[in-house]
N, C-alpha and C. Protein backbone atom coordinates (compact mmCIF):
# COMPACT_ATOMS: atom_id res chain seq x y z
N UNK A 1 -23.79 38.97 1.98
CA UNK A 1 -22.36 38.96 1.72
C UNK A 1 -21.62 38.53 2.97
N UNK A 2 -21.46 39.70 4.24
CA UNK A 2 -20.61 39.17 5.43
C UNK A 2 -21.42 39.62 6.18
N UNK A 3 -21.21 39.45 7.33
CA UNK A 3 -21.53 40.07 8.73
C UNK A 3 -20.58 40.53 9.50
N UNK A 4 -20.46 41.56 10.20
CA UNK A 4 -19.55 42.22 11.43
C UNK A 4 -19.96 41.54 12.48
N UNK A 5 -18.68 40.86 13.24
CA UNK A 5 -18.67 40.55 14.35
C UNK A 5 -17.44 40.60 15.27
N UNK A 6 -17.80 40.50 16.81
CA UNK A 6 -16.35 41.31 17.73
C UNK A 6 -15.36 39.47 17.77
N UNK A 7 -14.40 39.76 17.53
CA UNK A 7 -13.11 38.86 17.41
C UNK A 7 -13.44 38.65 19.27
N UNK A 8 -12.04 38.10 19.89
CA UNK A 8 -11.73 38.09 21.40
C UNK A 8 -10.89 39.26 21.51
N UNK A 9 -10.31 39.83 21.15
CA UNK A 9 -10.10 41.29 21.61
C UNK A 9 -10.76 42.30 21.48
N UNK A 10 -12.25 42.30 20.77
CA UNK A 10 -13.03 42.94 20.70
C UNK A 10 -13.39 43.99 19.73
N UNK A 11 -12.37 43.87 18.66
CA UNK A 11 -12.38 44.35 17.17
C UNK A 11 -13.62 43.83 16.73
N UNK A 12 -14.08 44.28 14.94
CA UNK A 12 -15.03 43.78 14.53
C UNK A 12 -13.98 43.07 13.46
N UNK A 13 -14.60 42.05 12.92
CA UNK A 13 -14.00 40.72 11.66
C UNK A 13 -15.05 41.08 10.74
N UNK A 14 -14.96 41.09 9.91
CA UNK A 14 -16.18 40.74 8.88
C UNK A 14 -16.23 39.24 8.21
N UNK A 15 -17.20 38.79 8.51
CA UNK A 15 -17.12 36.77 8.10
C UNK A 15 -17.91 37.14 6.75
N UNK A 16 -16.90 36.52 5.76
CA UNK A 16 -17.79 36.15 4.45
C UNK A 16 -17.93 34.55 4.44
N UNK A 17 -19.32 34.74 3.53
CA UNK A 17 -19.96 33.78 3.56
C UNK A 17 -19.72 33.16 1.78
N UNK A 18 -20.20 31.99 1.95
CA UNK A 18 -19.64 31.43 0.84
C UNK A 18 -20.94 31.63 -0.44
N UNK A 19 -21.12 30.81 -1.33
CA UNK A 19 -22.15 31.27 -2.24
C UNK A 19 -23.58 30.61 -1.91
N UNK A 20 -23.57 29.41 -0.78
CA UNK A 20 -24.58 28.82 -0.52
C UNK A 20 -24.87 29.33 1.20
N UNK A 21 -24.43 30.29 0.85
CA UNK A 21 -24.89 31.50 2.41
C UNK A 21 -23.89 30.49 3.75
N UNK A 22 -23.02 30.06 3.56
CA UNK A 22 -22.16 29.37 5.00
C UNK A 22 -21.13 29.78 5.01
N UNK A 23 -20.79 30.43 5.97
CA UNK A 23 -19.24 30.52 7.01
C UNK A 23 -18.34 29.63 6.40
N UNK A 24 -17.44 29.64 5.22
CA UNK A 24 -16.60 28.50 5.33
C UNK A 24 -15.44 28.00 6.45
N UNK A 25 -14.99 27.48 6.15
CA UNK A 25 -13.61 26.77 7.17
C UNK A 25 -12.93 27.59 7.73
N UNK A 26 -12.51 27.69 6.31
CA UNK A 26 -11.44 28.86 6.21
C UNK A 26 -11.55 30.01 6.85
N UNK A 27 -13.00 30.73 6.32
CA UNK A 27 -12.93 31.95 6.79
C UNK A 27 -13.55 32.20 8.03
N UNK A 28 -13.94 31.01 9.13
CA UNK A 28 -13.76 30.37 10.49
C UNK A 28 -12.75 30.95 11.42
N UNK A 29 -11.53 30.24 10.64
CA UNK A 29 -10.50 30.74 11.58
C UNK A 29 -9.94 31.98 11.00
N UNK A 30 -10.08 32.24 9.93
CA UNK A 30 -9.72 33.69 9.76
C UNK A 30 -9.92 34.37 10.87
N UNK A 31 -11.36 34.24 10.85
CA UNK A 31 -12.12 35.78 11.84
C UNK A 31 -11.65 35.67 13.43
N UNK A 32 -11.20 34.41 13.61
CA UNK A 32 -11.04 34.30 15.23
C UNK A 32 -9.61 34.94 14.63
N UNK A 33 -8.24 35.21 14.01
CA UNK A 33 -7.38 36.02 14.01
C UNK A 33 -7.44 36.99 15.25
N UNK A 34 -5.92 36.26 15.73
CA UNK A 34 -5.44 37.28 16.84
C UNK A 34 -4.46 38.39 16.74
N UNK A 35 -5.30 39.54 17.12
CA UNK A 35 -4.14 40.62 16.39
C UNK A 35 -2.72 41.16 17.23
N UNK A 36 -1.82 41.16 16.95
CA UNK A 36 -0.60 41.11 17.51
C UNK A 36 -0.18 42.32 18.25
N UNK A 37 -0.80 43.44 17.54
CA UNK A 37 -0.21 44.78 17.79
C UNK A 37 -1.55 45.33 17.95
N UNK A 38 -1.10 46.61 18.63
CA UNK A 38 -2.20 47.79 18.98
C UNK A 38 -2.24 48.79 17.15
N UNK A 39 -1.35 48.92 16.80
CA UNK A 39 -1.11 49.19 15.63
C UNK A 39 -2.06 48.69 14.63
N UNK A 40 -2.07 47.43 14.40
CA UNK A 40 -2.92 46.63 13.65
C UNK A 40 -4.04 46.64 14.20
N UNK A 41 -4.66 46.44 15.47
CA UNK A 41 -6.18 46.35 15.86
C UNK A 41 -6.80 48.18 15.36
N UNK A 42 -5.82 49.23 15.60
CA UNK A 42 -6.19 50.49 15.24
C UNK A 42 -6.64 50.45 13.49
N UNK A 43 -5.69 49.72 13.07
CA UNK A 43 -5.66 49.71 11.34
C UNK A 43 -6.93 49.15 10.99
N UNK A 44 -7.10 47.83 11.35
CA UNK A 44 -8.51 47.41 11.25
C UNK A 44 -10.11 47.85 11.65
N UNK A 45 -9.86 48.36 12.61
CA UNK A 45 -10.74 48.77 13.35
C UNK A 45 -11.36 50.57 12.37
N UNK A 46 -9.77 50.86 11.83
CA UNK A 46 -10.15 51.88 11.06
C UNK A 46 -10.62 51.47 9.31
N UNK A 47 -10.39 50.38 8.66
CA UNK A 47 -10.91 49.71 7.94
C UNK A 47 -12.54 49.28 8.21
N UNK A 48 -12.34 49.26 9.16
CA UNK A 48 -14.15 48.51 9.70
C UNK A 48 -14.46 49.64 9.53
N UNK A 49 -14.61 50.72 9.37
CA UNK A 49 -15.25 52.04 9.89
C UNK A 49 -15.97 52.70 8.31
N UNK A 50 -14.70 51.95 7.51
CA UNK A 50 -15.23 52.62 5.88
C UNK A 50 -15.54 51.42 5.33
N UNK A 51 -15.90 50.48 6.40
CA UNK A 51 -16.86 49.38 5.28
C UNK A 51 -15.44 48.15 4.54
N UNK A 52 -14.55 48.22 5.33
CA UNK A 52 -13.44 47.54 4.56
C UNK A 52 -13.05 46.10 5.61
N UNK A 53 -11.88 45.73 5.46
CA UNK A 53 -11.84 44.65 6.18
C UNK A 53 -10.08 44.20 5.63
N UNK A 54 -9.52 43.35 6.62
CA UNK A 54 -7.98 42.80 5.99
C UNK A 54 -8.51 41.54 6.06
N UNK A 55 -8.00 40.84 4.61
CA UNK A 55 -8.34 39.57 4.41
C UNK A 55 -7.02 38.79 4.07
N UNK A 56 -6.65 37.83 5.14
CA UNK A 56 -5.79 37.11 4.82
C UNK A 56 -5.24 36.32 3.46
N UNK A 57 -4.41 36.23 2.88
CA UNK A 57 -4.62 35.49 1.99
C UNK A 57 -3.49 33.98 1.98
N UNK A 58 -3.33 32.98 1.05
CA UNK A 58 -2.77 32.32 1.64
C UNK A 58 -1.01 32.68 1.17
N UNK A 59 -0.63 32.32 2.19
CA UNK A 59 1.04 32.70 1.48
C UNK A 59 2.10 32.05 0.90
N UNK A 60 1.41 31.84 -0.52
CA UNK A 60 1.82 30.27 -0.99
C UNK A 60 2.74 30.83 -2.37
N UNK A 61 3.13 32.14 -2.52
CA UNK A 61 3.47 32.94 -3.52
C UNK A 61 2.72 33.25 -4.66
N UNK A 62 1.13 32.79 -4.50
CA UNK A 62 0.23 33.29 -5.10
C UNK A 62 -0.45 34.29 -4.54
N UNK A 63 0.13 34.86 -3.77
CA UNK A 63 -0.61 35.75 -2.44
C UNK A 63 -1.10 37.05 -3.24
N UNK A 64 0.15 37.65 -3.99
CA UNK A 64 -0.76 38.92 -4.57
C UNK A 64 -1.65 38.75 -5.90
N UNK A 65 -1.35 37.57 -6.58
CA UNK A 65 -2.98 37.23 -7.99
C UNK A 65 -3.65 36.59 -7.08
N UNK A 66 -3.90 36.10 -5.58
CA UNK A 66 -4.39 35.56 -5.03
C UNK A 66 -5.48 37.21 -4.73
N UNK A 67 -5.23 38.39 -4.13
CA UNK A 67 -5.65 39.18 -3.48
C UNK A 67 -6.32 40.25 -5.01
N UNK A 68 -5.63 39.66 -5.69
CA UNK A 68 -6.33 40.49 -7.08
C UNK A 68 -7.51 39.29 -7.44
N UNK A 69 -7.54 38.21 -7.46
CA UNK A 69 -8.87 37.81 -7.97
C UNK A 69 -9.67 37.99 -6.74
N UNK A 70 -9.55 38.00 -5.20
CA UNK A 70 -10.41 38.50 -4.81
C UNK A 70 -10.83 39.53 -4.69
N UNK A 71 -10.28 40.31 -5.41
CA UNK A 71 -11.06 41.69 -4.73
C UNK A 71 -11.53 42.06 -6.21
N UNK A 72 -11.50 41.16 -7.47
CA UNK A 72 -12.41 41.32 -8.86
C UNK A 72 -13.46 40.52 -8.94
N UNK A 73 -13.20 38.81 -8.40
CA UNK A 73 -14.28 38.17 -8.61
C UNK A 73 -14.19 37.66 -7.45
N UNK A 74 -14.05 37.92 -6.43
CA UNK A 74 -14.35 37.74 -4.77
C UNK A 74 -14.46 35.74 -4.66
N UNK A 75 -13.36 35.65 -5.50
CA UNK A 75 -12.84 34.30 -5.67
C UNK A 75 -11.21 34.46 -5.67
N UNK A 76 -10.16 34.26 -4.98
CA UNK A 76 -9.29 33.84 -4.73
C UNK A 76 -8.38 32.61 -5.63
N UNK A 77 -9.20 31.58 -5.68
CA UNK A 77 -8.86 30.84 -6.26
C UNK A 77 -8.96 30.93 -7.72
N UNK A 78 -9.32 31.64 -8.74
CA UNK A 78 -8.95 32.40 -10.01
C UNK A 78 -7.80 32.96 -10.19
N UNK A 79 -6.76 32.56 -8.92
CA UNK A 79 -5.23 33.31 -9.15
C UNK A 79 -4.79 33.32 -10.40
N UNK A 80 -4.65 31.94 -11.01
CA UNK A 80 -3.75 30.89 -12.07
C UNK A 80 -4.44 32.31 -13.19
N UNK A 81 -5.19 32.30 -13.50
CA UNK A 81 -6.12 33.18 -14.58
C UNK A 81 -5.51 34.67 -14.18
N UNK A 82 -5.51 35.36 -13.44
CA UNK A 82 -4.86 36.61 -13.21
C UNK A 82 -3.64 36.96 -13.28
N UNK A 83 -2.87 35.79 -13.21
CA UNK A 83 -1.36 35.60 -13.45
C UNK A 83 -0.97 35.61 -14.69
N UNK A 84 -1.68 35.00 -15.50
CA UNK A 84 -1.33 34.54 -16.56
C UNK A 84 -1.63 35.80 -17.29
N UNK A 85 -2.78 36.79 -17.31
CA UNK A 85 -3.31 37.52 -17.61
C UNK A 85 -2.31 38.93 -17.23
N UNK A 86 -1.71 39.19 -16.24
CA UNK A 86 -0.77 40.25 -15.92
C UNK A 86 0.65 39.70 -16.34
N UNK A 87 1.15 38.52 -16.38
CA UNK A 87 2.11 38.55 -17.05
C UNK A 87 2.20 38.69 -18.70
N UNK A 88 0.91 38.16 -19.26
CA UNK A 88 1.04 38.66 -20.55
C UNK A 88 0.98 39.97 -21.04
N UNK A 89 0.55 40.87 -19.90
CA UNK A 89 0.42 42.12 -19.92
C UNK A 89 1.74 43.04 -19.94
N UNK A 90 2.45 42.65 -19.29
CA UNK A 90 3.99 42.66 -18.79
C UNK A 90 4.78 42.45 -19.87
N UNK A 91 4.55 41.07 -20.40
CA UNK A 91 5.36 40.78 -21.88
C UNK A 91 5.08 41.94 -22.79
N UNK A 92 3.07 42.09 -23.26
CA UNK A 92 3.35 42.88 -24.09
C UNK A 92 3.68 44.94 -23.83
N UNK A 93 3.86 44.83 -22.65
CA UNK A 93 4.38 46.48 -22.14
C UNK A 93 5.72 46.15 -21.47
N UNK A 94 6.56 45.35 -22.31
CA UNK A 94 7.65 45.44 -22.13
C UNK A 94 8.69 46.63 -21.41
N UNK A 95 8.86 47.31 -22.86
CA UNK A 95 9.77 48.63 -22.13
C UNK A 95 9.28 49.52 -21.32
N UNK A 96 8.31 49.62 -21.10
CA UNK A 96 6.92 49.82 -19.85
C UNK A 96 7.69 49.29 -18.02
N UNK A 97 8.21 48.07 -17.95
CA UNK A 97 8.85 47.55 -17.00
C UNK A 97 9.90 47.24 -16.96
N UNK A 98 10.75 47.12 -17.96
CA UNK A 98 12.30 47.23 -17.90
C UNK A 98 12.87 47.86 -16.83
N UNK A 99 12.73 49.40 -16.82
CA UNK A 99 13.07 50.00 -15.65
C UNK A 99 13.20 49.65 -14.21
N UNK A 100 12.13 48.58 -13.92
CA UNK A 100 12.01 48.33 -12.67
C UNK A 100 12.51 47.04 -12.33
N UNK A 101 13.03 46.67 -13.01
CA UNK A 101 13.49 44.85 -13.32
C UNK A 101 15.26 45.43 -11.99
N UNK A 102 15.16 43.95 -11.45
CA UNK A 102 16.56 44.15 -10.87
C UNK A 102 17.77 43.91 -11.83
N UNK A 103 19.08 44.61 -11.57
CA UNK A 103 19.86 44.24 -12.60
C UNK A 103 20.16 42.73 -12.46
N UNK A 104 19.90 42.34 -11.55
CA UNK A 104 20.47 40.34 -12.29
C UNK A 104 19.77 39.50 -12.42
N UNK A 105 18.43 39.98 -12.73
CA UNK A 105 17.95 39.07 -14.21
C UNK A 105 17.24 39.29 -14.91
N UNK A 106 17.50 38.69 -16.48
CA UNK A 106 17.39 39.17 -17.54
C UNK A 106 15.60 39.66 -17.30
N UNK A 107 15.11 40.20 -18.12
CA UNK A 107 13.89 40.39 -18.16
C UNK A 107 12.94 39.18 -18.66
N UNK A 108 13.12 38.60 -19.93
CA UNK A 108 13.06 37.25 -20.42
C UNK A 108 12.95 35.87 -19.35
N UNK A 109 14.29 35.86 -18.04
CA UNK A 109 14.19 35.28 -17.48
C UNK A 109 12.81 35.28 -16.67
N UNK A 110 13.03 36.57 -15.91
CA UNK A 110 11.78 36.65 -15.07
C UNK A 110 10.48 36.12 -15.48
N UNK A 111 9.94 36.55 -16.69
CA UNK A 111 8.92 36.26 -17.32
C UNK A 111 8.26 34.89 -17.19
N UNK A 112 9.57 33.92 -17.83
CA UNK A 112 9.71 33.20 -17.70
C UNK A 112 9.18 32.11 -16.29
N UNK A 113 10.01 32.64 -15.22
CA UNK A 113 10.10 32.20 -14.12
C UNK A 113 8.43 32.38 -13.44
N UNK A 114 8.39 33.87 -13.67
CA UNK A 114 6.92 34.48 -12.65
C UNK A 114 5.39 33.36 -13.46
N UNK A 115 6.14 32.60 -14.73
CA UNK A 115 4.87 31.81 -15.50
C UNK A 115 4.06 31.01 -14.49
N UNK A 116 5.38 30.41 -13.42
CA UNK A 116 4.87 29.07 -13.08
C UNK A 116 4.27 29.53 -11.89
N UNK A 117 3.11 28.72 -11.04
CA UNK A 117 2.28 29.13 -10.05
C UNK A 117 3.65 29.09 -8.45
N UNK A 118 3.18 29.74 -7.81
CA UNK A 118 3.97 29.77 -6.13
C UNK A 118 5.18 30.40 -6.49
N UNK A 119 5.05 31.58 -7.37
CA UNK A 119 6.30 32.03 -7.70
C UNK A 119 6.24 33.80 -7.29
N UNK A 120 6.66 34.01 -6.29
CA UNK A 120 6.88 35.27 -5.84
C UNK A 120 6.50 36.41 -6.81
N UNK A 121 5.73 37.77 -6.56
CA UNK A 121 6.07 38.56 -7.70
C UNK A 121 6.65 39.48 -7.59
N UNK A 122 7.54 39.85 -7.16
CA UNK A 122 8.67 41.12 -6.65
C UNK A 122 8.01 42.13 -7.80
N UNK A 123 7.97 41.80 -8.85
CA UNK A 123 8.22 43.40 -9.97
C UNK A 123 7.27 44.25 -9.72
N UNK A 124 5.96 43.13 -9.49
CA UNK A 124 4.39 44.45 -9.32
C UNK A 124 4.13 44.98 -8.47
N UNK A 125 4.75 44.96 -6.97
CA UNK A 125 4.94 45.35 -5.64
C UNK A 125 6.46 46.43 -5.32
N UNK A 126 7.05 46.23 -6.45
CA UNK A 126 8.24 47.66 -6.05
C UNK A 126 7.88 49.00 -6.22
């Protein structure tokens, strides 16, 4: 799956590997990630400890069906499919989320809007 290894500040990264056992690109420069704060190297470092890890994702407003297909099918790029799949979920548990909708816009709208890909999801994160 990955390996633990020390970053340049001396944290551990965990490098995943792709399905034909290689380091991709991507997750290349992930692991060299420089951590900004003492805060964050503590956070991680306490993640490393239970076997966990922070995995960037990209921040293209697919970021959170981006972080849900990885952490179901440790594919990322299955966003489009998880989206589609929680917003129909949403449609049909309607009065379920009403409550949490901002008052200026319609519920219908949102729906609507959250269809198309790179589209923020405010409602499932409040």
């Amino acid at each position: 799956m990955g390996k633990i290894r020390k970053n340049s500040k001396g944290t551990s990264d965990k490098v995943t590997k792709n399905i034909n056992g290689k380091q991709s690109a991507r997750n290349k420069i992930l692991s060299r990630r420089d951590y900004r704060s003492k805060e964050e190297i503590r956070f991680s470092e306490s993640l490393s400890s239970l076997g966990l890890e922070i995995k960037v994702m990209e921040g293209d407003g697919n970021c959170l069906f981006r972080a849900i297909a990885d952490q179901i099918e440790r594919n990322q790029e299955m966003h489009l499919m998880y989206r589609r799949l929680i917003i129909e979920y949403i449609t049909t548990n309607k009065e379920h989320f009403i409550p949490y909708m901002e008052d200026d816009e319609p519920f219908d709208d949102y729906v609507a809007r959250m269809m198309y890909a790179r589209c923020f999801s405010c409602i499932l994160t409040n």
